[in-house]
C-alpha atoms as a PDB file:
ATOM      1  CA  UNK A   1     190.778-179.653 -59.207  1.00  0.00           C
ATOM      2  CA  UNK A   2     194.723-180.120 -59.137  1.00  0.00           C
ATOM      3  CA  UNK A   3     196.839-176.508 -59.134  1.00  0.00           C
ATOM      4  CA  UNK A   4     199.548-176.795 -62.236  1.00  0.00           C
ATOM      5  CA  UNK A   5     201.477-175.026 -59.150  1.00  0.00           C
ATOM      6  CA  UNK A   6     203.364-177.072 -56.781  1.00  0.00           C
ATOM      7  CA  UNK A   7     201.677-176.814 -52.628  1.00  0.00           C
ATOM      8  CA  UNK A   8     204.025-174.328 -51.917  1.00  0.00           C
ATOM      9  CA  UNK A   9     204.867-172.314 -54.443  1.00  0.00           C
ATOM     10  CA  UNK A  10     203.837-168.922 -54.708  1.00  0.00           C
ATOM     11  CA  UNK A  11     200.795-168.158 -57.530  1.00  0.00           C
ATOM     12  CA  UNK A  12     202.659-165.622 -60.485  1.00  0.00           C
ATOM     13  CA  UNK A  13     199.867-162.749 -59.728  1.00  0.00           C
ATOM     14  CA  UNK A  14     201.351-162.970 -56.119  1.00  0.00           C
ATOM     15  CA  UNK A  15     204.397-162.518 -56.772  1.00  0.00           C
ATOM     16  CA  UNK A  16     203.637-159.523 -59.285  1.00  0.00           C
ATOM     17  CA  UNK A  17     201.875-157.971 -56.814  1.00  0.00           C
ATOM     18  CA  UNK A  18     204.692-158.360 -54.244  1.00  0.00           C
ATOM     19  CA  UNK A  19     207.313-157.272 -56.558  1.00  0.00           C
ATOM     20  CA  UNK A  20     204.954-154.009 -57.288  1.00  0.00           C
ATOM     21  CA  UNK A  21     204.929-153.595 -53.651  1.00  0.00           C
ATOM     22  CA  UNK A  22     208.551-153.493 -53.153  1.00  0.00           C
ATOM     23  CA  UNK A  23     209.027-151.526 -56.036  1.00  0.00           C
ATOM     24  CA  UNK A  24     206.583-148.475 -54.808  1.00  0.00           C
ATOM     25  CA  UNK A  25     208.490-148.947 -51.477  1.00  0.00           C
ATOM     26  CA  UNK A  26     212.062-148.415 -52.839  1.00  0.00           C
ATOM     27  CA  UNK A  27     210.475-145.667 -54.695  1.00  0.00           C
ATOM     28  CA  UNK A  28     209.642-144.218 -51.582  1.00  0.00           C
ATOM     29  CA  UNK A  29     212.804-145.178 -50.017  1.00  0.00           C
ATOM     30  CA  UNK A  30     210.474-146.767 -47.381  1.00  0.00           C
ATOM     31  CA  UNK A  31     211.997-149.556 -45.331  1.00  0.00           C
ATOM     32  CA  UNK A  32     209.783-152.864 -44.879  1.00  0.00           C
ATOM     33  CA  UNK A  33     209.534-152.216 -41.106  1.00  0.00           C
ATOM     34  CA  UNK A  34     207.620-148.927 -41.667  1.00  0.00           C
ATOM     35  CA  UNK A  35     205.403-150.214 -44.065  1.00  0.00           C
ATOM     36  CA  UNK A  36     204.629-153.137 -41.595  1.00  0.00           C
ATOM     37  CA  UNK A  37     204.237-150.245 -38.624  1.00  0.00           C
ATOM     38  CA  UNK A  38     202.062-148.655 -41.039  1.00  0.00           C
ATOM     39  CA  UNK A  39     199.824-151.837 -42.463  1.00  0.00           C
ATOM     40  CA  UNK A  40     200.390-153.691 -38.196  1.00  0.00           C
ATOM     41  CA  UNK A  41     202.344-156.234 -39.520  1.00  0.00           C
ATOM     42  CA  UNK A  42     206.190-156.632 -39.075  1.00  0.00           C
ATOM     43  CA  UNK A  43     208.599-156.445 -41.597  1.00  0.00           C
ATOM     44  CA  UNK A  44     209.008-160.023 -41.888  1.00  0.00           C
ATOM     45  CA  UNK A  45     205.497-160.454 -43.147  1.00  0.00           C
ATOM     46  CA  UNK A  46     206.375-157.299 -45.697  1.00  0.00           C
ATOM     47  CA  UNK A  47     208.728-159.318 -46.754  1.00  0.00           C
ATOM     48  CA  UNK A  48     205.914-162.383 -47.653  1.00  0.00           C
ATOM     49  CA  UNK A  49     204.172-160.021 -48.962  1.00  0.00           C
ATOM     50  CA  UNK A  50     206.877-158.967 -51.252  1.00  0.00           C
ATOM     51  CA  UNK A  51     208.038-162.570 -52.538  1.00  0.00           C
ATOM     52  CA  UNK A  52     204.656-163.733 -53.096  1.00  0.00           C
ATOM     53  CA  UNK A  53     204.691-166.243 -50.581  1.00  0.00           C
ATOM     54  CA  UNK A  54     202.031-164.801 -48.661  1.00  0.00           C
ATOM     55  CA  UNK A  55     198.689-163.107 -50.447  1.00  0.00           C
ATOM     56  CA  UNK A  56     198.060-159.583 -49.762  1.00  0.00           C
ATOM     57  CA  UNK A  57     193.794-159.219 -48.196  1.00  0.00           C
ATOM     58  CA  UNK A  58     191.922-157.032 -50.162  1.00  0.00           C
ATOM     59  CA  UNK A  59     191.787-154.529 -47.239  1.00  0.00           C
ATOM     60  CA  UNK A  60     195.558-154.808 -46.573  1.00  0.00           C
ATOM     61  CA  UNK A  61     196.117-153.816 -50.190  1.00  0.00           C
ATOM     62  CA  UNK A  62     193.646-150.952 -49.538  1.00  0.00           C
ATOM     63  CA  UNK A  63     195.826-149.848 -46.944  1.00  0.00           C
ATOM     64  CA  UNK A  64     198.970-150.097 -48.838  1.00  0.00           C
ATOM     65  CA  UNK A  65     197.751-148.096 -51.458  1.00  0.00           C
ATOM     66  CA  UNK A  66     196.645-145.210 -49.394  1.00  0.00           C
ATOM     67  CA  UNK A  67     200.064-145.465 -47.905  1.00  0.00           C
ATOM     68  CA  UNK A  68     202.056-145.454 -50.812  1.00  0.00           C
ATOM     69  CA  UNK A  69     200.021-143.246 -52.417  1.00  0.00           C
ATOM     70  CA  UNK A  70     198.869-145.344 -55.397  1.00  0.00           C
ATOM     71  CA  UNK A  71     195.455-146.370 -56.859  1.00  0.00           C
ATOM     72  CA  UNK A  72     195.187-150.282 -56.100  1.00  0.00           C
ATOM     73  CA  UNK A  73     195.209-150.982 -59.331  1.00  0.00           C
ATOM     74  CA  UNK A  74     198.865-150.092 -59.734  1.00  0.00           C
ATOM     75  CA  UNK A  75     199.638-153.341 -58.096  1.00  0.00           C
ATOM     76  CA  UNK A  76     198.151-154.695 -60.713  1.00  0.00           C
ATOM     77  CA  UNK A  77     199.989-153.342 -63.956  1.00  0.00           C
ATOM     78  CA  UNK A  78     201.548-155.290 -66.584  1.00  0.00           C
ATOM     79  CA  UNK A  79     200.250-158.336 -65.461  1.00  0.00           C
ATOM     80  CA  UNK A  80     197.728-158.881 -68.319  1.00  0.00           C
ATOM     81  CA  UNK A  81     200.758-158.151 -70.671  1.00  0.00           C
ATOM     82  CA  UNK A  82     202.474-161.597 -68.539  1.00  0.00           C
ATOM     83  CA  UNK A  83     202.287-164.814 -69.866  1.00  0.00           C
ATOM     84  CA  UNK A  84     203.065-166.680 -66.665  1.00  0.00           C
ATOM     85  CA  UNK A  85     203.296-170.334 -69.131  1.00  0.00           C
ATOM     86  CA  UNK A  86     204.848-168.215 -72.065  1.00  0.00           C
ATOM     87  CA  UNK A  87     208.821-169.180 -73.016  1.00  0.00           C
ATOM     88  CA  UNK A  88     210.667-166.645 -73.447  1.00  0.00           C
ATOM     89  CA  UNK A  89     213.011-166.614 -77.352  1.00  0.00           C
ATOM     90  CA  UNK A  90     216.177-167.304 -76.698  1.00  0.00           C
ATOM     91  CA  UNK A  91     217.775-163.737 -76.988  1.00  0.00           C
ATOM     92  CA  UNK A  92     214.424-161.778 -75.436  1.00  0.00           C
ATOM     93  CA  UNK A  93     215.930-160.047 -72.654  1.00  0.00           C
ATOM     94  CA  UNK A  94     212.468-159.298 -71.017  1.00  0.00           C
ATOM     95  CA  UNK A  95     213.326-161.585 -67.994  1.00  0.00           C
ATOM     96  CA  UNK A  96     216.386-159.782 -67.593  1.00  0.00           C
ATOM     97  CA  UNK A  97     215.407-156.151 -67.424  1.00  0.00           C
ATOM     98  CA  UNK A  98     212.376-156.888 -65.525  1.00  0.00           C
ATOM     99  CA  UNK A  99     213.978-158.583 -62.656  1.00  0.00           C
ATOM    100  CA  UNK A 100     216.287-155.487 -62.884  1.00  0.00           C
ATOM    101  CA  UNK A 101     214.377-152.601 -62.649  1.00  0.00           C
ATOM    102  CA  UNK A 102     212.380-154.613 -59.730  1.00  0.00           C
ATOM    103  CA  UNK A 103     215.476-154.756 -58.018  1.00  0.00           C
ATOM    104  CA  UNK A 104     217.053-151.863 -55.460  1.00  0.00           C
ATOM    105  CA  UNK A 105     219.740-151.386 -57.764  1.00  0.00           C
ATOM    106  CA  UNK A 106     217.255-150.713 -60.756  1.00  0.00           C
ATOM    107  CA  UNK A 107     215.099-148.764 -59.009  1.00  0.00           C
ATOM    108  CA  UNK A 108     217.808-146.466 -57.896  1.00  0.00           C
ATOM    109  CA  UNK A 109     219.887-146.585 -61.307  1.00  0.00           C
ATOM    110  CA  UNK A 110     216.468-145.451 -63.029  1.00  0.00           C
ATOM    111  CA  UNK A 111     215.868-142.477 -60.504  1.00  0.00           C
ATOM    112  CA  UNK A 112     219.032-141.693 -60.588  1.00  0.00           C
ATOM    113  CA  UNK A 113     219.162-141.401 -64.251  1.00  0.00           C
ATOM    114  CA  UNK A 114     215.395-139.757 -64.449  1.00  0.00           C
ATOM    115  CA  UNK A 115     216.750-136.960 -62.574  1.00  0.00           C
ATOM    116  CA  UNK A 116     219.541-136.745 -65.087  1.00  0.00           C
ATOM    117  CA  UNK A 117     217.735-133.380 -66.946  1.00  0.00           C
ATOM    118  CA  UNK A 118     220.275-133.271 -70.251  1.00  0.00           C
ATOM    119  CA  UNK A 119     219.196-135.763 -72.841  1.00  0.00           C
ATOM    120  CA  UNK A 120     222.657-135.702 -74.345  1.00  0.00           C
ATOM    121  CA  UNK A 121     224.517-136.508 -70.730  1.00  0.00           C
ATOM    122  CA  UNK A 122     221.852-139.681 -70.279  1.00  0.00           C
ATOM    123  CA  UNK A 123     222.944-140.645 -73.146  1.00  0.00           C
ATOM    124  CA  UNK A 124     226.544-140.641 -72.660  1.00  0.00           C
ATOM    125  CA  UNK A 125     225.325-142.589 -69.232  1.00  0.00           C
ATOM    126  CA  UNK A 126     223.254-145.478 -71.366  1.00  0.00           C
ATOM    127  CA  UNK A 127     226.461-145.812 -73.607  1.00  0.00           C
ATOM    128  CA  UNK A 128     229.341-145.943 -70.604  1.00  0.00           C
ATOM    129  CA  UNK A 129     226.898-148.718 -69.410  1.00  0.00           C
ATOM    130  CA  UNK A 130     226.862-150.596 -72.856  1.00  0.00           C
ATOM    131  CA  UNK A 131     230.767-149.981 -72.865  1.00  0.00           C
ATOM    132  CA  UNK A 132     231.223-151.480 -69.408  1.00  0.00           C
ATOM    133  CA  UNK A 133     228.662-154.173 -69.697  1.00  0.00           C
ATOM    134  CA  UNK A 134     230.548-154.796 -73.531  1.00  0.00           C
ATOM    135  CA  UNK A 135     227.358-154.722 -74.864  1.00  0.00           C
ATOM    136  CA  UNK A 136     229.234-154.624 -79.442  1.00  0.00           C
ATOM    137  CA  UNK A 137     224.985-154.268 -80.319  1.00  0.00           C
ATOM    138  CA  UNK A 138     225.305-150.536 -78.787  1.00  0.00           C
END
């Protein structure tokens, strides 16, 4: 049986996973070498962990869940909604936004905003960011 993956790529559901990880770790403004002091791995094998390159053990990802306080299935979201062979339409900006709010920029700009408690004052944030970003679809 031949993998439609090449030998050294990571597998998509890896690198969900990972990317869940390292979002519930910038959540908890946790650095990757105090999750590895907490799992006994170092932070460079966090890292693996977190770009899909290496799989997370059932019984590691029990222990990250108990230490980011999160069922194990949270790793897990949204991945039945991905089509890992689906093509994105030309002007879907899914790909975008995802790899945004995954990032440590998105994670902090939606915190950041969340905290924001005026509805009226997030949105004059959303619209400064559609002026700056020149978004005319605002």
């Amino acid at each position: 049986m031949t993998s439609p993956h090449a030998p050294r790529s990571p597998n998509p559901v890896d690198i969900h996973v990972g990317t869940r990880v390292r979002l519930r770790r910038q959540l908890l403004k946790m650095s990757q070498e105090k999750l590895g002091d907490q799992l006994g791995v170092t932070f460079q094998q966090v890292q693996k962990y977190e770009r899909g390159t290496n799989r997370v053990g059932a019984s590691r990802l029990w222990r990250m869940s108990q230490v980011m306080d999160v069922p194990v299935s949270f790793f897990y979201e949204g991945l039945e909604a991905e089509d890992t062979t689906h093509e994105f339409a030309e002007n879907d900006q899914t790909p975008i936004v995802y790899d945004f709010i995954n990032s440590t920029d998105g994670v902090s700009l939606a915190v950041a905003v969340s905290k924001i408690e005026k509805k009226a004052v997030r949105r004059q944030v959303l619209e400064l960011a559609r002026a700056l970003a020149g978004d005319k679809d605002a």
